[in-house]
Every structure is written in C-alpha cells, then in structure tokens.
N, C-alpha and C. Protein backbone atom coordinates (compact mmCIF):
# COMPACT_ATOMS: atom_id res chain seq x y z
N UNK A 1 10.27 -7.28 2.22
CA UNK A 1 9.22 -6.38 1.81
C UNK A 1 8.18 -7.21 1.06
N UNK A 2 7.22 -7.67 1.96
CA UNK A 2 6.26 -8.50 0.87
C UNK A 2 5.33 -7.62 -0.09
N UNK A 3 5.10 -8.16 -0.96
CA UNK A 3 4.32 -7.69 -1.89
C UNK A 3 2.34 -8.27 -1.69
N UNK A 4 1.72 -7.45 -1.45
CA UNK A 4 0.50 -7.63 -0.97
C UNK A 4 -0.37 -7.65 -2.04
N UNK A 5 -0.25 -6.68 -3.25
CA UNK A 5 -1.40 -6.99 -4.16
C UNK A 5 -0.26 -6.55 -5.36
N UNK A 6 -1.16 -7.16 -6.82
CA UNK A 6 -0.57 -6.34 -8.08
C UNK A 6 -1.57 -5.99 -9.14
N UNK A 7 -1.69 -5.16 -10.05
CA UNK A 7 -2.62 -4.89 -11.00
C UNK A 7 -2.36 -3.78 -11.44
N UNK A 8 -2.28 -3.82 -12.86
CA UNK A 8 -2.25 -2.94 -13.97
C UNK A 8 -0.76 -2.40 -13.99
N UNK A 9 0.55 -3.19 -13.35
CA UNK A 9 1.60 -3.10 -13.45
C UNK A 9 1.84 -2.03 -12.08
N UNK A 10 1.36 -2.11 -11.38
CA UNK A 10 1.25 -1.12 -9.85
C UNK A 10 1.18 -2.69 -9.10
N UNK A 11 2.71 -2.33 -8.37
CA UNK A 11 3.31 -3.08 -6.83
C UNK A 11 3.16 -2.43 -5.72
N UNK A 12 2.01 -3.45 -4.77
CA UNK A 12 2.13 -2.91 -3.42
C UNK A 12 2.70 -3.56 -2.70
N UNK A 13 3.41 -2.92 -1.93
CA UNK A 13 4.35 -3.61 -0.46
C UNK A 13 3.81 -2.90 0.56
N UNK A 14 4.05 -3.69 1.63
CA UNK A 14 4.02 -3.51 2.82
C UNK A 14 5.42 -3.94 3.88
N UNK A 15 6.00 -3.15 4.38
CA UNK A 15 7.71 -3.84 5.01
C UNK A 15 7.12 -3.99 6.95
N UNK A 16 7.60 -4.72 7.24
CA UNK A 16 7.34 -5.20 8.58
C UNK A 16 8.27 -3.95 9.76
N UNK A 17 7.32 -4.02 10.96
CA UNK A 17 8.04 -3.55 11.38
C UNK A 17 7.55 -1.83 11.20
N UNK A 18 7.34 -1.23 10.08
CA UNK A 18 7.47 0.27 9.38
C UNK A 18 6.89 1.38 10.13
N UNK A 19 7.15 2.00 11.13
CA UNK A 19 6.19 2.97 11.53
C UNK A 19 7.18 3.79 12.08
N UNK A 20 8.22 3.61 11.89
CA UNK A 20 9.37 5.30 12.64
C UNK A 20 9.49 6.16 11.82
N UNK A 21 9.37 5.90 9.98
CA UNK A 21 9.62 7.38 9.21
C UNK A 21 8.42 8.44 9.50
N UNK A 22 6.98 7.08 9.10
CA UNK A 22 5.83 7.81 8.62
C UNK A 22 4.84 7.97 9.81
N UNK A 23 4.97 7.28 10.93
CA UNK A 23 4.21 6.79 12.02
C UNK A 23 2.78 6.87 11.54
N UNK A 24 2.24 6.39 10.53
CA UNK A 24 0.69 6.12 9.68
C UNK A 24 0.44 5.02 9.37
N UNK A 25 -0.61 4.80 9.72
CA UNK A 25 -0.47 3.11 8.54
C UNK A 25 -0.38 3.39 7.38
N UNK A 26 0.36 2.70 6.29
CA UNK A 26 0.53 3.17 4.75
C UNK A 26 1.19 2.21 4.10
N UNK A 27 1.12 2.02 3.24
CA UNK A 27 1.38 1.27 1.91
C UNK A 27 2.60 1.68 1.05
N UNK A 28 3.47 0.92 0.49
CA UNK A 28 4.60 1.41 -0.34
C UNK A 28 3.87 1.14 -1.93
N UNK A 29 4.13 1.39 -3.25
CA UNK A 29 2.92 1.14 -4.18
C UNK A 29 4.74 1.85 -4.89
N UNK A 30 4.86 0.81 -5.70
CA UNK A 30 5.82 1.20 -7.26
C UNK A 30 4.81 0.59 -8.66
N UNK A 31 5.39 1.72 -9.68
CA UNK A 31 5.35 1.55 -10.82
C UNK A 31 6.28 2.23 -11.80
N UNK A 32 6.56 1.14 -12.50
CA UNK A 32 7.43 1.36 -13.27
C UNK A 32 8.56 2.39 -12.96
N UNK A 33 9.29 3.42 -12.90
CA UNK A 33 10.19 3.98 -12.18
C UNK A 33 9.77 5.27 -11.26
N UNK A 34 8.40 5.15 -10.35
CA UNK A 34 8.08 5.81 -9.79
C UNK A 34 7.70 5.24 -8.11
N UNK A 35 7.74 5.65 -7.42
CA UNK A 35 7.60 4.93 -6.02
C UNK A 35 6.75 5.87 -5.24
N UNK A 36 5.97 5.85 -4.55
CA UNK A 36 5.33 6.45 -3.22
C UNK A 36 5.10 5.75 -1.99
N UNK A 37 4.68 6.26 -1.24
CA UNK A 37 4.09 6.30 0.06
C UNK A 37 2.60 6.83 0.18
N UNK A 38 2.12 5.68 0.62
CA UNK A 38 0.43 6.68 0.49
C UNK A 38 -0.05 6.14 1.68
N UNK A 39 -1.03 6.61 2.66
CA UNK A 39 -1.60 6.35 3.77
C UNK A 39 -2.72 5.68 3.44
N UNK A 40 -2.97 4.40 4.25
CA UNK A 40 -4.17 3.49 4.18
C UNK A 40 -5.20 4.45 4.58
N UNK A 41 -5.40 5.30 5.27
CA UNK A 41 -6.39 5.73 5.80
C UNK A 41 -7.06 6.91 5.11
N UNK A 42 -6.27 8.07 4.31
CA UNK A 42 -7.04 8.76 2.94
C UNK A 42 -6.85 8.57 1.80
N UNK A 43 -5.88 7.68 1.70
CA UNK A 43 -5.34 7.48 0.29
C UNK A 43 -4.28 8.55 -0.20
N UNK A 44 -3.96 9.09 0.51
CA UNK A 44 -2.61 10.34 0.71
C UNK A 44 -1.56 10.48 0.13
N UNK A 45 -0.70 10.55 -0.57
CA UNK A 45 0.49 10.02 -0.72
C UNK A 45 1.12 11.00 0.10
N UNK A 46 2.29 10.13 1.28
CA UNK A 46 2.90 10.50 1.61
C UNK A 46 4.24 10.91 1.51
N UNK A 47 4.99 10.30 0.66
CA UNK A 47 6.44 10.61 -0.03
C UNK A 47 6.10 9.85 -1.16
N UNK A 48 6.97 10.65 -1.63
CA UNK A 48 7.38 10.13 -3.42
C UNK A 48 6.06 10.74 -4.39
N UNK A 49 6.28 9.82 -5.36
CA UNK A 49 4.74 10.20 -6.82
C UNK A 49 4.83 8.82 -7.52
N UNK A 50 3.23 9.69 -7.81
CA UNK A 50 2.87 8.32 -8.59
C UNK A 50 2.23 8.82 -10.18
N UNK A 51 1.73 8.37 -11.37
CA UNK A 51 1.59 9.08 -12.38
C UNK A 51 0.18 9.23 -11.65
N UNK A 52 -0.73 10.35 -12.27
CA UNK A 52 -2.24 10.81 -11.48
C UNK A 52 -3.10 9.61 -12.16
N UNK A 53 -2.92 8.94 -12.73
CA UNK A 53 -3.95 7.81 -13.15
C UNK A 53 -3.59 6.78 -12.46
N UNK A 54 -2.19 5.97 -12.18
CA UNK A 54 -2.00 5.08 -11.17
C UNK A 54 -2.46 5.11 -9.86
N UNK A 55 -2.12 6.67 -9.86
CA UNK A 55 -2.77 7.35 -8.20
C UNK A 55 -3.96 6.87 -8.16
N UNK A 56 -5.00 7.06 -9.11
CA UNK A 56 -6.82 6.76 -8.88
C UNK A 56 -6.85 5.62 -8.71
N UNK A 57 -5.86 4.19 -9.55
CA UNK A 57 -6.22 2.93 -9.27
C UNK A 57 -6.26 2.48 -7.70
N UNK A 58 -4.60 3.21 -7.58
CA UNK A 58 -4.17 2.65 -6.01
C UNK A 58 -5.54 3.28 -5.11
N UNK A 59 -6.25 4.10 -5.15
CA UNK A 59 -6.94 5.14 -4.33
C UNK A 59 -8.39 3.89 -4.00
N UNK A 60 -8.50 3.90 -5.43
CA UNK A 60 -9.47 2.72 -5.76
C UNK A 60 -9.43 1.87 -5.19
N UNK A 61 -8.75 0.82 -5.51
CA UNK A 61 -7.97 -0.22 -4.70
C UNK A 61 -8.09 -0.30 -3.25
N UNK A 62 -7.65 0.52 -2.82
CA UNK A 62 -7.82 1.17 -1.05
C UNK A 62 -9.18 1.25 -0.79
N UNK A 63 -10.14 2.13 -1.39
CA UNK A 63 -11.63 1.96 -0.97
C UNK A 63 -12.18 0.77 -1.00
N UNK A 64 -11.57 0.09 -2.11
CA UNK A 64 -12.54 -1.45 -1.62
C UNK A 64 -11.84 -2.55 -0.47
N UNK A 65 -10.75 -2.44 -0.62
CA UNK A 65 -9.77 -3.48 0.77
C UNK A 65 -9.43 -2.78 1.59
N UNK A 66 -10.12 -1.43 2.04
CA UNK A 66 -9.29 -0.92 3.04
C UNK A 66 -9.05 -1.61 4.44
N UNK A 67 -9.86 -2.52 4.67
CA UNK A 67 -10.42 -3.05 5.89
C UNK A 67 -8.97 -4.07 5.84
N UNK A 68 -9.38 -4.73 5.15
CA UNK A 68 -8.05 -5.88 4.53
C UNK A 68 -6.94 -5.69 5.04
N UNK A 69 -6.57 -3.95 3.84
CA UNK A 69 -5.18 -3.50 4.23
C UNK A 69 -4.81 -3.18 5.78
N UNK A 70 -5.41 -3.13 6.05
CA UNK A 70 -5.04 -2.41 7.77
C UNK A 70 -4.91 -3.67 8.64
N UNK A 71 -5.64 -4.77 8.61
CA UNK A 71 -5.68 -5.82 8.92
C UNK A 71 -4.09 -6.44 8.78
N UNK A 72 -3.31 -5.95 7.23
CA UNK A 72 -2.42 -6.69 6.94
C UNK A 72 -1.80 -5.78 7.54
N UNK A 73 -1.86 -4.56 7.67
CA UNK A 73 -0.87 -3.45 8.79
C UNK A 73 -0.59 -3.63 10.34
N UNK A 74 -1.82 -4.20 10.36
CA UNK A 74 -1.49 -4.70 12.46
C UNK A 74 -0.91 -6.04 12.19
N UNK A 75 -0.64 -6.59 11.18
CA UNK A 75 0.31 -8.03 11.31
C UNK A 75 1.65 -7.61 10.92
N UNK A 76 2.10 -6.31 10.71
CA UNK A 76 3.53 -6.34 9.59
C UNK A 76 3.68 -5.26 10.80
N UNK A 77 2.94 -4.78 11.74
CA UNK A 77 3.57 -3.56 12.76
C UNK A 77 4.25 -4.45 13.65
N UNK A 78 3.93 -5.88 13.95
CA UNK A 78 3.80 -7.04 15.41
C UNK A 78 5.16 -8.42 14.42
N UNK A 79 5.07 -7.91 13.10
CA UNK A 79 6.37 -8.73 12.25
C UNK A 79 5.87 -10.08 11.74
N UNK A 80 4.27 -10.40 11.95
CA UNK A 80 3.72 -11.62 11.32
C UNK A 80 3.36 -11.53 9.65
N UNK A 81 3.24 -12.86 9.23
CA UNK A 81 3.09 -13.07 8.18
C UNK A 81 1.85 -11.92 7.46
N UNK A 82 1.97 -11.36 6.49
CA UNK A 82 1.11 -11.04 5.95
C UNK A 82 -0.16 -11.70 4.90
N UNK A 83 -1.13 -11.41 4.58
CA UNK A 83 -2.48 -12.33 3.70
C UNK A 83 -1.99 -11.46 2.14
N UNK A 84 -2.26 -12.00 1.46
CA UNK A 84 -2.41 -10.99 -0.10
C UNK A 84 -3.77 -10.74 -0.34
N UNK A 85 -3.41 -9.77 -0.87
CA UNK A 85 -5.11 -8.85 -1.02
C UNK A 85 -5.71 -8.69 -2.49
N UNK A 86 -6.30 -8.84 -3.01
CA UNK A 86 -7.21 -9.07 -4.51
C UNK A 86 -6.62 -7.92 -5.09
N UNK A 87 -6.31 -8.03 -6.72
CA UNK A 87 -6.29 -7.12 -7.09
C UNK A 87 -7.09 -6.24 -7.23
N UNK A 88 -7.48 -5.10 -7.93
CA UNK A 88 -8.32 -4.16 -8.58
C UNK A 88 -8.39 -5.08 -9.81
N UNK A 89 -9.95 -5.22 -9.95
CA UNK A 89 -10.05 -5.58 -11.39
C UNK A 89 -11.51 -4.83 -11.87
C-alpha cells in the first residue's frame, strides 16, 4: 500500500490493483484512528470517516493534484510503480 502524499498528519494510500470493492478511482486517506475511502473524482467519501476538517484538507488536496492523482490511479490499476504527490501546504 504505498503512501502517495502526507500533511497535517493525514496519510494517503493508494493499493495496486484496487477496483473490485469500490470500482471508482479513489484514494485510501488515514488519520489518526480514523480511515476512509474517498473518490478522486468528487472528493466523496466512500466508506469509513474522516474528522469534517481533515475532510476539507483531503478535498483540498484533491482539487489541486487531481490530475496527478488519477495519473497515479491508471499506474496502481495496471500494478506499476506509483510518483508521490506534494503535500497540501
């Protein structure tokens, strides 16, 4: 499960391979003892929670690399190496 970006104590992963639970492109994103699923494409969360202020970073985050992230999604659907992506700062 590589880890693609970090900031403000919010872990994003991306796992290779991933598209039979959620069939979306999407992002795994932990903090501290909370985990989600959120879709690259609205910023969604799809399973789990996140606190509502982590939520805005990750959301954030996504509007400016979205291009990035998806980029790193057609390499982790095909099982290639993934790029790391800038934090939010």
């Amino acid at each position: 499960m590589p880890i693609i970006s970090m900031f403000y104590s919010v872990v994003v992963y991306m796992f290779f391979y991933d598209t039979q639970k959620h069939h979306l492109p999407h992002i795994h994103v932990e903090y501290a003892e909370y985990t989600a699923v959120v879709g690259i494409d609205d910023g969604v969360i799809l399973d789990g929670h996140l606190p509502k202020n982590k939520m805005k970073l990750v959301q954030a985050w996504l509007e400016i690399h979205r291009e990035e992230v998806m980029a790193d999604w057609n390499l982790a659907v095909r099982g290639m190496p993934l790029a790391k992506i800038d934090p939010l700062r």
